[in-house]
C-alpha atoms as a PDB file:
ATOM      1  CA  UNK A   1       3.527   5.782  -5.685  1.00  0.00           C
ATOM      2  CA  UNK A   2       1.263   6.404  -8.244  1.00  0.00           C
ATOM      3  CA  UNK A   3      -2.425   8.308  -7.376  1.00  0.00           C
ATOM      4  CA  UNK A   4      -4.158   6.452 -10.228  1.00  0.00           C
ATOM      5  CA  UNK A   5      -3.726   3.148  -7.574  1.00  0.00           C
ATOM      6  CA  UNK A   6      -3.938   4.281  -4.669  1.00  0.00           C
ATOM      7  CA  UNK A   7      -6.601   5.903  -2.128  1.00  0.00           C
ATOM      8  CA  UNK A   8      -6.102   7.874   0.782  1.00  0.00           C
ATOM      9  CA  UNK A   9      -8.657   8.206   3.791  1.00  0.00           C
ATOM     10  CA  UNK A  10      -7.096  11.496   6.484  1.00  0.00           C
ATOM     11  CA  UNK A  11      -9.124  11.103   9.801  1.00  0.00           C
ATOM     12  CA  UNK A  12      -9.020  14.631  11.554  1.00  0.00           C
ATOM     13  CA  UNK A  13      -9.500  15.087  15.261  1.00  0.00           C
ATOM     14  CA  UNK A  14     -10.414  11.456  15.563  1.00  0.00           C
ATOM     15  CA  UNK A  15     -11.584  10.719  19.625  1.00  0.00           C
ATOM     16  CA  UNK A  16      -8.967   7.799  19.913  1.00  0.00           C
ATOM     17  CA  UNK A  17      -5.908   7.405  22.178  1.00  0.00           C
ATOM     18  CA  UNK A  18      -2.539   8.358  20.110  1.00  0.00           C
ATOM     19  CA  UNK A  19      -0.471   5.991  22.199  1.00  0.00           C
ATOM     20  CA  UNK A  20      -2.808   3.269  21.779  1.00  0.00           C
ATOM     21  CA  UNK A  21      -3.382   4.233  17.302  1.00  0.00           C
ATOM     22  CA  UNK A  22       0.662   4.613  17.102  1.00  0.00           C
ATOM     23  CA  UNK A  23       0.984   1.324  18.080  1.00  0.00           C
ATOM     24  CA  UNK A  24      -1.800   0.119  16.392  1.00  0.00           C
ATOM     25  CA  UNK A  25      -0.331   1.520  13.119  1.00  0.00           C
ATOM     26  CA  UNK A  26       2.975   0.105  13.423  1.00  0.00           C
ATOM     27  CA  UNK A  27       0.694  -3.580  14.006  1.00  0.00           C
ATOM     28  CA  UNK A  28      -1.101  -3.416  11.143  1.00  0.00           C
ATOM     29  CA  UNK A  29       0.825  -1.390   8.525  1.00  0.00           C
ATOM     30  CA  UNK A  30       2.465  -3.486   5.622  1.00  0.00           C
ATOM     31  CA  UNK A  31      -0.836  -5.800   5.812  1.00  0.00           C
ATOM     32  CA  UNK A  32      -3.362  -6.791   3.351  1.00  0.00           C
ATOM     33  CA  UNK A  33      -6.474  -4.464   3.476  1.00  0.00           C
ATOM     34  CA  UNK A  34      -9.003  -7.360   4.662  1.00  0.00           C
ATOM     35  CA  UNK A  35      -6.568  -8.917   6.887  1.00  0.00           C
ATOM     36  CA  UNK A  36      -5.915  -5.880   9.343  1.00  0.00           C
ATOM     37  CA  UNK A  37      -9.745  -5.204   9.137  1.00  0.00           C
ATOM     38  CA  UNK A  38     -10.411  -8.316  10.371  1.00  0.00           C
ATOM     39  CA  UNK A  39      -7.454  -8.193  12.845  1.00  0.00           C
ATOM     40  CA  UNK A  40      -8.880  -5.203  14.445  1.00  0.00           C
ATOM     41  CA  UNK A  41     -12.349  -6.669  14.530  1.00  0.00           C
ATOM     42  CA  UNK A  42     -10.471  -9.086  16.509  1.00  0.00           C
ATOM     43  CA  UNK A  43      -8.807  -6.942  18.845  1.00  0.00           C
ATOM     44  CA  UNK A  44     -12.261  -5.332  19.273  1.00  0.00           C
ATOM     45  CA  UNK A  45     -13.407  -9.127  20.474  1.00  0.00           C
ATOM     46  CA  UNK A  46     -10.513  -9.034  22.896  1.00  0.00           C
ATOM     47  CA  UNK A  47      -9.149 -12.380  20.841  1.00  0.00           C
ATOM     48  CA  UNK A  48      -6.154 -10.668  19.958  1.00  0.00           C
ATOM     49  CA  UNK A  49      -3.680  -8.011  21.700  1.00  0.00           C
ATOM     50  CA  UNK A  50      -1.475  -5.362  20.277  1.00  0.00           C
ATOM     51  CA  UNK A  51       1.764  -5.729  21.588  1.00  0.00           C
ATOM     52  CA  UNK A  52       2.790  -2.756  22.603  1.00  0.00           C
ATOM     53  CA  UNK A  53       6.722  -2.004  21.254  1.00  0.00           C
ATOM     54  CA  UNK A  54       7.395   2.118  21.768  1.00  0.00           C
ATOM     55  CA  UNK A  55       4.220   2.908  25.268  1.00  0.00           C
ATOM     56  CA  UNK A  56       5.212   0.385  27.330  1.00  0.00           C
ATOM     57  CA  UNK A  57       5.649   1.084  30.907  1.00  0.00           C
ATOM     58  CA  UNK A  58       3.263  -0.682  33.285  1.00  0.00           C
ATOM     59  CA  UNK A  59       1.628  -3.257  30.657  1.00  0.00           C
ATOM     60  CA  UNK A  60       0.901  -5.816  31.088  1.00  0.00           C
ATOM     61  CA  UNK A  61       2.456  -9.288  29.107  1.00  0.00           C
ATOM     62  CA  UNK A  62       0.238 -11.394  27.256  1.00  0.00           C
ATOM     63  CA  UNK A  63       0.951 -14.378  25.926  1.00  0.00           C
ATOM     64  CA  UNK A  64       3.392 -14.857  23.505  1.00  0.00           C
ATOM     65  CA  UNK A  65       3.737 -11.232  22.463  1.00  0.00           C
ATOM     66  CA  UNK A  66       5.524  -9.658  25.798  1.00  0.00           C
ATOM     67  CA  UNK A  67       3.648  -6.747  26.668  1.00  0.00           C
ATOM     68  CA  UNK A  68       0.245  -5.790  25.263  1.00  0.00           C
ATOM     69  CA  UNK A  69      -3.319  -4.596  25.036  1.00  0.00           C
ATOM     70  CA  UNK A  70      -6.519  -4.379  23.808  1.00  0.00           C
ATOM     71  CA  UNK A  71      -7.247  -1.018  23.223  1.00  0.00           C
ATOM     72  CA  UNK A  72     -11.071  -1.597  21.437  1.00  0.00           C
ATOM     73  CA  UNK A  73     -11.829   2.440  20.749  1.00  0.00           C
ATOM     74  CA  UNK A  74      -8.751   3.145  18.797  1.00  0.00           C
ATOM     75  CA  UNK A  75      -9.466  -0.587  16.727  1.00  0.00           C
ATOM     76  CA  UNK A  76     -12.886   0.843  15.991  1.00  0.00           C
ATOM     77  CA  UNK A  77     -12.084   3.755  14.921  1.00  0.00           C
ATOM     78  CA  UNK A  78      -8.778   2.789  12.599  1.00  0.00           C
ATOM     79  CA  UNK A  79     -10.880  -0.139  11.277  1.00  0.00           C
ATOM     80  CA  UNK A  80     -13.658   2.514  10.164  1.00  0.00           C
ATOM     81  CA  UNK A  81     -11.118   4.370   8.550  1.00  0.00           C
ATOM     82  CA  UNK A  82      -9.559   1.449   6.976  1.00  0.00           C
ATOM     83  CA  UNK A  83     -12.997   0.535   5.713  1.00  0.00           C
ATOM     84  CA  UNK A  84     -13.493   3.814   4.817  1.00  0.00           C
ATOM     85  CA  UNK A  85     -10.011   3.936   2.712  1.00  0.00           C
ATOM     86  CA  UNK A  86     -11.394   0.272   0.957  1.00  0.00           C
ATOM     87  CA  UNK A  87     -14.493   1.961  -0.420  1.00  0.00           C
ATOM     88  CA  UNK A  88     -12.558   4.922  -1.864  1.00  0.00           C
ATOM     89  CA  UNK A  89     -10.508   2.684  -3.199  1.00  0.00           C
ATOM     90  CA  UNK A  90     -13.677   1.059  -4.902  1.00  0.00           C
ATOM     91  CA  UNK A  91     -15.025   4.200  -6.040  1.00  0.00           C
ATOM     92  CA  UNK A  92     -11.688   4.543  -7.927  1.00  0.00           C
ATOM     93  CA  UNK A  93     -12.284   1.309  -9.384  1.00  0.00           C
ATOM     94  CA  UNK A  94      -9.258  -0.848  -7.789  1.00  0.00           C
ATOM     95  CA  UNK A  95      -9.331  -3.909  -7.009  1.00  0.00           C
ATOM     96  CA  UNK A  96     -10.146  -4.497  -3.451  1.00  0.00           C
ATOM     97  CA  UNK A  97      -8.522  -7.946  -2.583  1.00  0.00           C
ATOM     98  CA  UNK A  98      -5.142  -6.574  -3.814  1.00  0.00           C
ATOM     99  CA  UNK A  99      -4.729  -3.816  -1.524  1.00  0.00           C
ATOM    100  CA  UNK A 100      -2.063  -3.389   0.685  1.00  0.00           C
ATOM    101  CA  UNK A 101      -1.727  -0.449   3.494  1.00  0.00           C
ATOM    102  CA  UNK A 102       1.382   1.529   2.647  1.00  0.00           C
ATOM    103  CA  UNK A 103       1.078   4.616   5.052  1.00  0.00           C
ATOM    104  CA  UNK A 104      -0.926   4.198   8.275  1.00  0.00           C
ATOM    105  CA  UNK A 105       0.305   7.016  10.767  1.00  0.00           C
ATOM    106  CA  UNK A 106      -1.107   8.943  13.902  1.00  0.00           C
ATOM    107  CA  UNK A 107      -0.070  12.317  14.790  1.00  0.00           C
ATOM    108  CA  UNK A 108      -1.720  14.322  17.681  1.00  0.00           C
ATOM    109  CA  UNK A 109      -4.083  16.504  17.283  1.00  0.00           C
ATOM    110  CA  UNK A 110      -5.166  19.579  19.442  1.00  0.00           C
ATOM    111  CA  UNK A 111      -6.389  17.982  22.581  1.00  0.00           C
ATOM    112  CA  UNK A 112      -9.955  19.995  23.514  1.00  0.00           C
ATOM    113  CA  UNK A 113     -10.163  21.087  26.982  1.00  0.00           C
ATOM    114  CA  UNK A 114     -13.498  19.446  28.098  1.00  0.00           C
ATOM    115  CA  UNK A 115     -15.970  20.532  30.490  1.00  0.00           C
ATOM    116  CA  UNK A 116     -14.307  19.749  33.738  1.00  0.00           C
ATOM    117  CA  UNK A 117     -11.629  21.541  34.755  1.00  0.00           C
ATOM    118  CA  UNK A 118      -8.589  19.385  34.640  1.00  0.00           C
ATOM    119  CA  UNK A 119     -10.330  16.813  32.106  1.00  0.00           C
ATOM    120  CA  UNK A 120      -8.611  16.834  28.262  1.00  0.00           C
ATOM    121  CA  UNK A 121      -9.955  15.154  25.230  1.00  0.00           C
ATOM    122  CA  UNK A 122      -7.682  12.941  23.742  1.00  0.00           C
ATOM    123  CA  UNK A 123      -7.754  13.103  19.994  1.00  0.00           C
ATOM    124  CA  UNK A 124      -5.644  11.839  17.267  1.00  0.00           C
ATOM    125  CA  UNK A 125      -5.057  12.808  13.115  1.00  0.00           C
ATOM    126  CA  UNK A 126      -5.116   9.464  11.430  1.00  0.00           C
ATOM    127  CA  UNK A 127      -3.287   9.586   7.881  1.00  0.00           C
ATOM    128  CA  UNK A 128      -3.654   6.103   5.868  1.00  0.00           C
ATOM    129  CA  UNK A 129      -2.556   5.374   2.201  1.00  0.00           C
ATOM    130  CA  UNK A 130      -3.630   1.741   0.510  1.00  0.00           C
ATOM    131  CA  UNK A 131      -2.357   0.973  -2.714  1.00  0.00           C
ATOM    132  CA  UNK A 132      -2.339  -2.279  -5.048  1.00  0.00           C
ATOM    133  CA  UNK A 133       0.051  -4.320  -5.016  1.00  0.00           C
END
């Protein structure tokens, strides 16, 4: 791919669920730019659920889609990057309607020990890669 038409957006230590972003990632990944954004707003509306494919023990099914969720802090904070990725992209001058995500992926980050004894943080890297078509 090459960097002249594409923008990249990395999200370190992001407070989000990794379970809940992988899955999120492998939902919206291959999608239009304004599409998944307004899928996750969606998702943060509880209109639609991620179906959960790879964390799936003890979910619940949801219509249609087998087993699933609505996991509304890891939506906000992907869409935010997403939007964030769409304005970079605009600062490069590309054009906006014709972007398509091409990497979207969560690794874990260090998970912070909190205040109470047994309590962990649980934070996520967020890498995510939009190109034009």
């Amino acid at each position: 791919m090459s960097e002249d038409k594409s923008a990249i957006v990395n999200g370190t230590f992001v407070n989000a669920s990794f379970k809940h972003a992988v899955e999120i990632c492998k939902f919206v990944k291959g999608k239009k730019l304004n599409s998944a954004i307004g899928l996750l707003s969606n998702v943060e509306e509880k209109k639609i659920a991620i179906p959960m494919t790879r964390f799936k023990k003890k979910v619940p099914h949801k219509p249609g889609i087998g087993p699933g969720r609505y996991p509304v802090k890891a939506s906000k904070a992907i869409r935010g990057l997403l939007e964030s990725a769409g304005k970079n992209a605009e600062a490069k001058g590309l054009n906006t309607d014709k972007l398509v995500i091409k990497v979207l992926e969560a690794n874990r980050a260090l998970s912070a020990r909190r205040a109470a004894r047994f309590r962990r943080g649980k934070l996520t890297n967020i890498k995510i890669m939009v190109s034009e078509e």
